[in-house]
Structures are given as C-alpha cells and as structure tokens.
N, C-alpha and C. Protein backbone atom coordinates (compact mmCIF):
# COMPACT_ATOMS: atom_id res chain seq x y z
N UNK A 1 -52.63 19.35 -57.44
CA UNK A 1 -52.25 18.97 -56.11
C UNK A 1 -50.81 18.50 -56.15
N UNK A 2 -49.73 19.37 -55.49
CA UNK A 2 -48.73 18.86 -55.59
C UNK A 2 -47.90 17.67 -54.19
N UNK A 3 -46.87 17.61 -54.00
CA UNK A 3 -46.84 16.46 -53.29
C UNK A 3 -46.50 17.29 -51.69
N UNK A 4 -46.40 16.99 -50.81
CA UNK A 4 -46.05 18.02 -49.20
C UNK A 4 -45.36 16.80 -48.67
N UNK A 5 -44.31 17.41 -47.96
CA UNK A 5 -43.13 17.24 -47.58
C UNK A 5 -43.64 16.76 -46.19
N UNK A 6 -44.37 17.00 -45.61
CA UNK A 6 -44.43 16.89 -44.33
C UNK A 6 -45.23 15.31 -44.39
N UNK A 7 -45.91 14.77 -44.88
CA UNK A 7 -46.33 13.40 -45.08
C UNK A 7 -45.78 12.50 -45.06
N UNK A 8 -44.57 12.98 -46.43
CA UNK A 8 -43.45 11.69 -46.89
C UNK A 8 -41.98 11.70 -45.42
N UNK A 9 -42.01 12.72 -44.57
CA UNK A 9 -40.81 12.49 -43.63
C UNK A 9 -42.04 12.09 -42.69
N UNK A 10 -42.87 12.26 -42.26
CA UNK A 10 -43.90 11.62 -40.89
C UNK A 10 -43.78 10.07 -41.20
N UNK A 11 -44.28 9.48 -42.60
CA UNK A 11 -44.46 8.31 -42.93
C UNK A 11 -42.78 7.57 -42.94
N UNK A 12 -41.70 8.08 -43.64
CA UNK A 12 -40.64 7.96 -43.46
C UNK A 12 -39.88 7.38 -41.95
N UNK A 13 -40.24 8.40 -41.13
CA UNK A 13 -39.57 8.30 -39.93
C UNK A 13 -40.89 6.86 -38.95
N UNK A 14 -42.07 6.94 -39.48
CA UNK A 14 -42.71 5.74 -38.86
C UNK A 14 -42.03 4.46 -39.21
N UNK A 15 -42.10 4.25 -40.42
CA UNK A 15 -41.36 3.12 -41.05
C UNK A 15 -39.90 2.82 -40.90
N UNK A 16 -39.20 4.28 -40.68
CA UNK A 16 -37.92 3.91 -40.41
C UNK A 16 -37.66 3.33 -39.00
N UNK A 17 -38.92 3.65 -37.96
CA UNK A 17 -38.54 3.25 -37.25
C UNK A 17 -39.08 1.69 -36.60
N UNK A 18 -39.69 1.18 -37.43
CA UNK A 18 -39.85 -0.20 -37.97
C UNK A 18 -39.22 -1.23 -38.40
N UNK A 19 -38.61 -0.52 -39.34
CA UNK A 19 -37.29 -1.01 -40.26
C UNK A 19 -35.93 -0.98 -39.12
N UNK A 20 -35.72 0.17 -38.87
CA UNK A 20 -34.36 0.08 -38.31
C UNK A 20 -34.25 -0.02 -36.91
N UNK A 21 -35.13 0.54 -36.00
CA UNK A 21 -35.12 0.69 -34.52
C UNK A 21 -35.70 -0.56 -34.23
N UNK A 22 -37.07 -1.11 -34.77
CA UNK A 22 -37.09 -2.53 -33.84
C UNK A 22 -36.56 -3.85 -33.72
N UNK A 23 -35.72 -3.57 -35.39
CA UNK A 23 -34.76 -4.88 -35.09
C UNK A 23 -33.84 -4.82 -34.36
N UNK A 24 -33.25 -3.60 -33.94
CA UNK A 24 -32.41 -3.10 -33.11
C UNK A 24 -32.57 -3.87 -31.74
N UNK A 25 -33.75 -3.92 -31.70
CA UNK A 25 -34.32 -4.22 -30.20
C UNK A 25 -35.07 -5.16 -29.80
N UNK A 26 -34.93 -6.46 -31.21
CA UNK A 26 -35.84 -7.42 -31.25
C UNK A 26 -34.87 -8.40 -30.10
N UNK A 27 -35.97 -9.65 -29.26
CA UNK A 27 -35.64 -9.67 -28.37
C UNK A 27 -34.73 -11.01 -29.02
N UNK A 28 -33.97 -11.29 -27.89
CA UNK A 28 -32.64 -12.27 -28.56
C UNK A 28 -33.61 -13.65 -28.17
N UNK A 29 -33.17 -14.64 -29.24
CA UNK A 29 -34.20 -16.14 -28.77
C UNK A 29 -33.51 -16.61 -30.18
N UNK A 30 -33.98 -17.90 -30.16
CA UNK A 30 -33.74 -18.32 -31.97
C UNK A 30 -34.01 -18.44 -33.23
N UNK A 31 -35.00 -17.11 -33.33
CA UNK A 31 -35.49 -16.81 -34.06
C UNK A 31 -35.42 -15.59 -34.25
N UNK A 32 -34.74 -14.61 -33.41
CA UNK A 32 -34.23 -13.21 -33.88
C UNK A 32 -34.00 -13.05 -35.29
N UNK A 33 -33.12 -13.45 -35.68
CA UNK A 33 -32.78 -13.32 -37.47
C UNK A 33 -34.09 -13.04 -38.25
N UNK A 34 -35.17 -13.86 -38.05
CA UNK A 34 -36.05 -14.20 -38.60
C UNK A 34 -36.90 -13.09 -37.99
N UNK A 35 -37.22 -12.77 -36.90
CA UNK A 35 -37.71 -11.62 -36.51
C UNK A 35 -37.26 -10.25 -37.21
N UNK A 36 -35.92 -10.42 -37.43
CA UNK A 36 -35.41 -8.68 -37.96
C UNK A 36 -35.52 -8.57 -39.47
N UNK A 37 -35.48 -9.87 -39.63
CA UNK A 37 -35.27 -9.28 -41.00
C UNK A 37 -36.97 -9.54 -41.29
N UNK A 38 -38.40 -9.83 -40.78
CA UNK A 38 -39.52 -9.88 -41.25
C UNK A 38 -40.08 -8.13 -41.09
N UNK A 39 -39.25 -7.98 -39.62
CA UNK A 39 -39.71 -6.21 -39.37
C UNK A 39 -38.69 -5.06 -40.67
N UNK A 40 -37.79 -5.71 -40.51
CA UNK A 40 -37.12 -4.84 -42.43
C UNK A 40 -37.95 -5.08 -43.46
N UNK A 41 -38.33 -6.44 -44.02
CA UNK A 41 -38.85 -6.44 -44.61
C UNK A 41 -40.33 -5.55 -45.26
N UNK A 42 -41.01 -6.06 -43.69
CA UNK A 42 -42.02 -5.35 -43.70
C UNK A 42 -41.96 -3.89 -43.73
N UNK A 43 -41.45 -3.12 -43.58
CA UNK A 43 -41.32 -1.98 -43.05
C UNK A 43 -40.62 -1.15 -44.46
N UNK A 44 -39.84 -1.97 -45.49
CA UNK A 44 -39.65 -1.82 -46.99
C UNK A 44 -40.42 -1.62 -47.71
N UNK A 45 -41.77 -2.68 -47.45
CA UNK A 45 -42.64 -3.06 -48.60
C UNK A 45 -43.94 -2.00 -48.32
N UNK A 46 -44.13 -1.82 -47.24
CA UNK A 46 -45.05 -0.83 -46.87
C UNK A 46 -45.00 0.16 -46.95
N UNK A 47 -43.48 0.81 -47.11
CA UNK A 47 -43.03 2.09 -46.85
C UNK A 47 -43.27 2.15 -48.60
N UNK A 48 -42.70 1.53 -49.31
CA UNK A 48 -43.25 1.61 -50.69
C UNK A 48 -44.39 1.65 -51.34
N UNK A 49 -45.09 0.53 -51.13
CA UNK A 49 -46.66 0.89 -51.20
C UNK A 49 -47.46 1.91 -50.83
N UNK A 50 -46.67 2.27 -49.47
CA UNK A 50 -47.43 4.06 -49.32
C UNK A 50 -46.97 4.65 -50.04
N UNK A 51 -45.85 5.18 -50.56
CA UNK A 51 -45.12 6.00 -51.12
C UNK A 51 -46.01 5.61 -52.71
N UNK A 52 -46.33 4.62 -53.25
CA UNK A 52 -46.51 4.66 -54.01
C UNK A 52 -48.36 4.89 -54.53
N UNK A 53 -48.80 4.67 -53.92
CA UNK A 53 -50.12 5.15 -53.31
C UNK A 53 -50.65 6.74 -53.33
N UNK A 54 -49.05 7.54 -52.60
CA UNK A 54 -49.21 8.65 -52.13
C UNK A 54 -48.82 9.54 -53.64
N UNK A 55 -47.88 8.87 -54.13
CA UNK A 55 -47.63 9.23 -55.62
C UNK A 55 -48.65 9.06 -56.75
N UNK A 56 -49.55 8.52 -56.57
CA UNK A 56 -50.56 8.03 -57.52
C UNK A 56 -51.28 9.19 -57.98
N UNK A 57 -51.82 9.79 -56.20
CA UNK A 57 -52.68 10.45 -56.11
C UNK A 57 -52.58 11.92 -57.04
N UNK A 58 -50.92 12.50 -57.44
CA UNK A 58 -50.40 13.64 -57.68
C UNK A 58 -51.27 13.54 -58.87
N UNK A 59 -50.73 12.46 -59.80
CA UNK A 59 -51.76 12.08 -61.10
C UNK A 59 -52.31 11.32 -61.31
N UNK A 60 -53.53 11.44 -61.58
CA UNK A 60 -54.57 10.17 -61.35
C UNK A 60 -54.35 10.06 -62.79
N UNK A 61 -54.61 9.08 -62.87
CA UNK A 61 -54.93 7.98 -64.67
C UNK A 61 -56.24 8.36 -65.08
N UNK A 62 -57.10 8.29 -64.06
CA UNK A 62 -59.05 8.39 -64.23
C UNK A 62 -59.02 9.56 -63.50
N UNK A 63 -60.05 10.39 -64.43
CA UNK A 63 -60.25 11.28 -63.42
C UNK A 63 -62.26 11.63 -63.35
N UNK A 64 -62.89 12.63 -62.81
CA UNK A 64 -64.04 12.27 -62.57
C UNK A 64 -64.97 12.36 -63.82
N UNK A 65 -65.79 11.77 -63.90
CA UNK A 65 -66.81 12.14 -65.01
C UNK A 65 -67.52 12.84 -64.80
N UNK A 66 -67.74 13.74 -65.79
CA UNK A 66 -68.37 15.07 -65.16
C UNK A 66 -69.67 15.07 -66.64
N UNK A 67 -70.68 15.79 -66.12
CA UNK A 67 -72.02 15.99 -67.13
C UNK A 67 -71.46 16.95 -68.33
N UNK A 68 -71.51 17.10 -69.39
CA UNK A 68 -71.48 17.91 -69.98
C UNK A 68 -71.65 19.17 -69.88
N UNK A 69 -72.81 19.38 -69.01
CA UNK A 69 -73.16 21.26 -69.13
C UNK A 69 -72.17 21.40 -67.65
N UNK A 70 -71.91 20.37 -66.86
CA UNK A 70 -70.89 21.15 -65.40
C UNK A 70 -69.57 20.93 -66.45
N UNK A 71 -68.72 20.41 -67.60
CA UNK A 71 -67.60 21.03 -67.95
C UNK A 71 -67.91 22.11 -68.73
N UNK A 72 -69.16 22.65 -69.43
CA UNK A 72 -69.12 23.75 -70.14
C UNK A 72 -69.50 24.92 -68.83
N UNK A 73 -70.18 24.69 -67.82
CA UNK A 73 -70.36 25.53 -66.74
C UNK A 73 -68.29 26.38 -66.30
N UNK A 74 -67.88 25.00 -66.02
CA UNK A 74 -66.33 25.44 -65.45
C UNK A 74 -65.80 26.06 -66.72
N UNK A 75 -65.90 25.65 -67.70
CA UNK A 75 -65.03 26.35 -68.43
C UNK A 75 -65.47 27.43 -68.57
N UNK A 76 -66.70 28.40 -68.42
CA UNK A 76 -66.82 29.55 -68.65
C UNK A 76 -66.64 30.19 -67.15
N UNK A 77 -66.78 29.41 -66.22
CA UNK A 77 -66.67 30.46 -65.25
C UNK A 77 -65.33 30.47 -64.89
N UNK A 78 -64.36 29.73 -65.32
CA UNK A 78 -63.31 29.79 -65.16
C UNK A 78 -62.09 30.61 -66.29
N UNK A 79 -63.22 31.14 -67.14
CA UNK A 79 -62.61 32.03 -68.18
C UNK A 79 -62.04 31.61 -69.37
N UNK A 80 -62.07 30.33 -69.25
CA UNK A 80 -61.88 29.36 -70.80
C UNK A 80 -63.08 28.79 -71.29
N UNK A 81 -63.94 29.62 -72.05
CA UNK A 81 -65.13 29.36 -72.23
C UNK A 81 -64.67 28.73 -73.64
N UNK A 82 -65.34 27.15 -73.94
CA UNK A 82 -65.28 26.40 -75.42
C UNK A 82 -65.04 27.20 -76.43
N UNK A 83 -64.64 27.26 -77.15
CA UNK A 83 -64.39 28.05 -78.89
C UNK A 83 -65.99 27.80 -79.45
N UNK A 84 -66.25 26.72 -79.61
CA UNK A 84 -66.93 26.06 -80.75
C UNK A 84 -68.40 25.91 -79.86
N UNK A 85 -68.71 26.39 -78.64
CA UNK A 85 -69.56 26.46 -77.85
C UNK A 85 -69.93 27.85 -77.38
N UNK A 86 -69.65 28.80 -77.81
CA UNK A 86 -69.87 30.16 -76.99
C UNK A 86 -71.58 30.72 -77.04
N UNK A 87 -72.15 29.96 -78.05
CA UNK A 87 -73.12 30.72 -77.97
C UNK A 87 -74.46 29.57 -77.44
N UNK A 88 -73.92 28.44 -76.54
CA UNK A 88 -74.48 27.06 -76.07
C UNK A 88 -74.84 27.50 -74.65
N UNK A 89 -76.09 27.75 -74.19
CA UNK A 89 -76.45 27.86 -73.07
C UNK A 89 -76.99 26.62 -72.23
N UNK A 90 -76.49 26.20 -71.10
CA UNK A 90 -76.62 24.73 -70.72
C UNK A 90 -78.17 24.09 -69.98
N UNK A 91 -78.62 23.61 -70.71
CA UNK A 91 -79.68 23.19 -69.88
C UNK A 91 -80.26 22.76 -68.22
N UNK A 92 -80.92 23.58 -67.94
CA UNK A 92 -81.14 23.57 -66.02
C UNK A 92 -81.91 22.43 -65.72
N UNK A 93 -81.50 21.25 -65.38
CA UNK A 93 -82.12 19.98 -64.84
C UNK A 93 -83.22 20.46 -63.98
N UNK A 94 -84.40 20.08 -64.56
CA UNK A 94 -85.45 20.51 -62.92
C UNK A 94 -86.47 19.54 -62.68
C-alpha cells in the first residue's frame, strides 16, 4: 500500500486552514494572541499526528497473524510455494 496524494493535500489544506486562515480572522479582544497562536498550535500538532499516523500505516511494525496452513495456502497459490514444504498438504479444519 503505497501513500496517495490526494489525502495528504485534503488533510493539508484542512489544517492549513486552521493554522493560517483562522488566526487571520480571530476576533480582536485581549486575548487574540493567545487565541492565534492556540489555533497554530493546534493545527501543527494535529497536522503531524495525522501525518504521522497516515505514515505508519505504509509500514506496519506488526503485521497479522496468520495460521500456518493460510501462509502455506498463499504461498502456493500465489506461486511461491515453501522449498522445504512442497510435498505438505494443509490440514482442512472441520
């Protein structure tokens, strides 16, 4: 699974416009400062955490555990049948 382009600019342009458009437009009082820079902030840390989230997924660390006879199943039907297994027919759970 590789990564698509169209995710990281959708998520991009949400956040950017978080980050950059609502401080733009945060309302003036005495606490503006504190308003813009919590919507930058926020809008940094999230945009990262997705991003990094979304990156995870390309390579997982864990991946599924699978029964023994479903990886000797894939590997033969997928044409990389085991070396040291070819003549191992997998037992039918019933």
């Amino acid at each position: 699974m590789g990564a698509s382009a169209l995710p990281i600019i959708i998520f991009s342009a949400i956040f950017g416009v978080v980050g950059i458009v609502l401080p733009i437009v945060a309302p003036k009082g005495p606490n503006r400062g504190i308003v813009q820079c919590v919507l930058i902030l926020t809008a940094a840390t999230c945009w990262l955490f997705w991003l990094c989230c979304y990156m995870a997924q390309m390579n997982p660390l864990i991946g599924p555990k699978l029964h023994q006879n479903t990886i000797l199943i894939m590997a033969r039907e997928w044409g990389n049948p085991l070396p040291d297994m070819d003549g191992y027919q997998p037992e039918h759970a019933d």
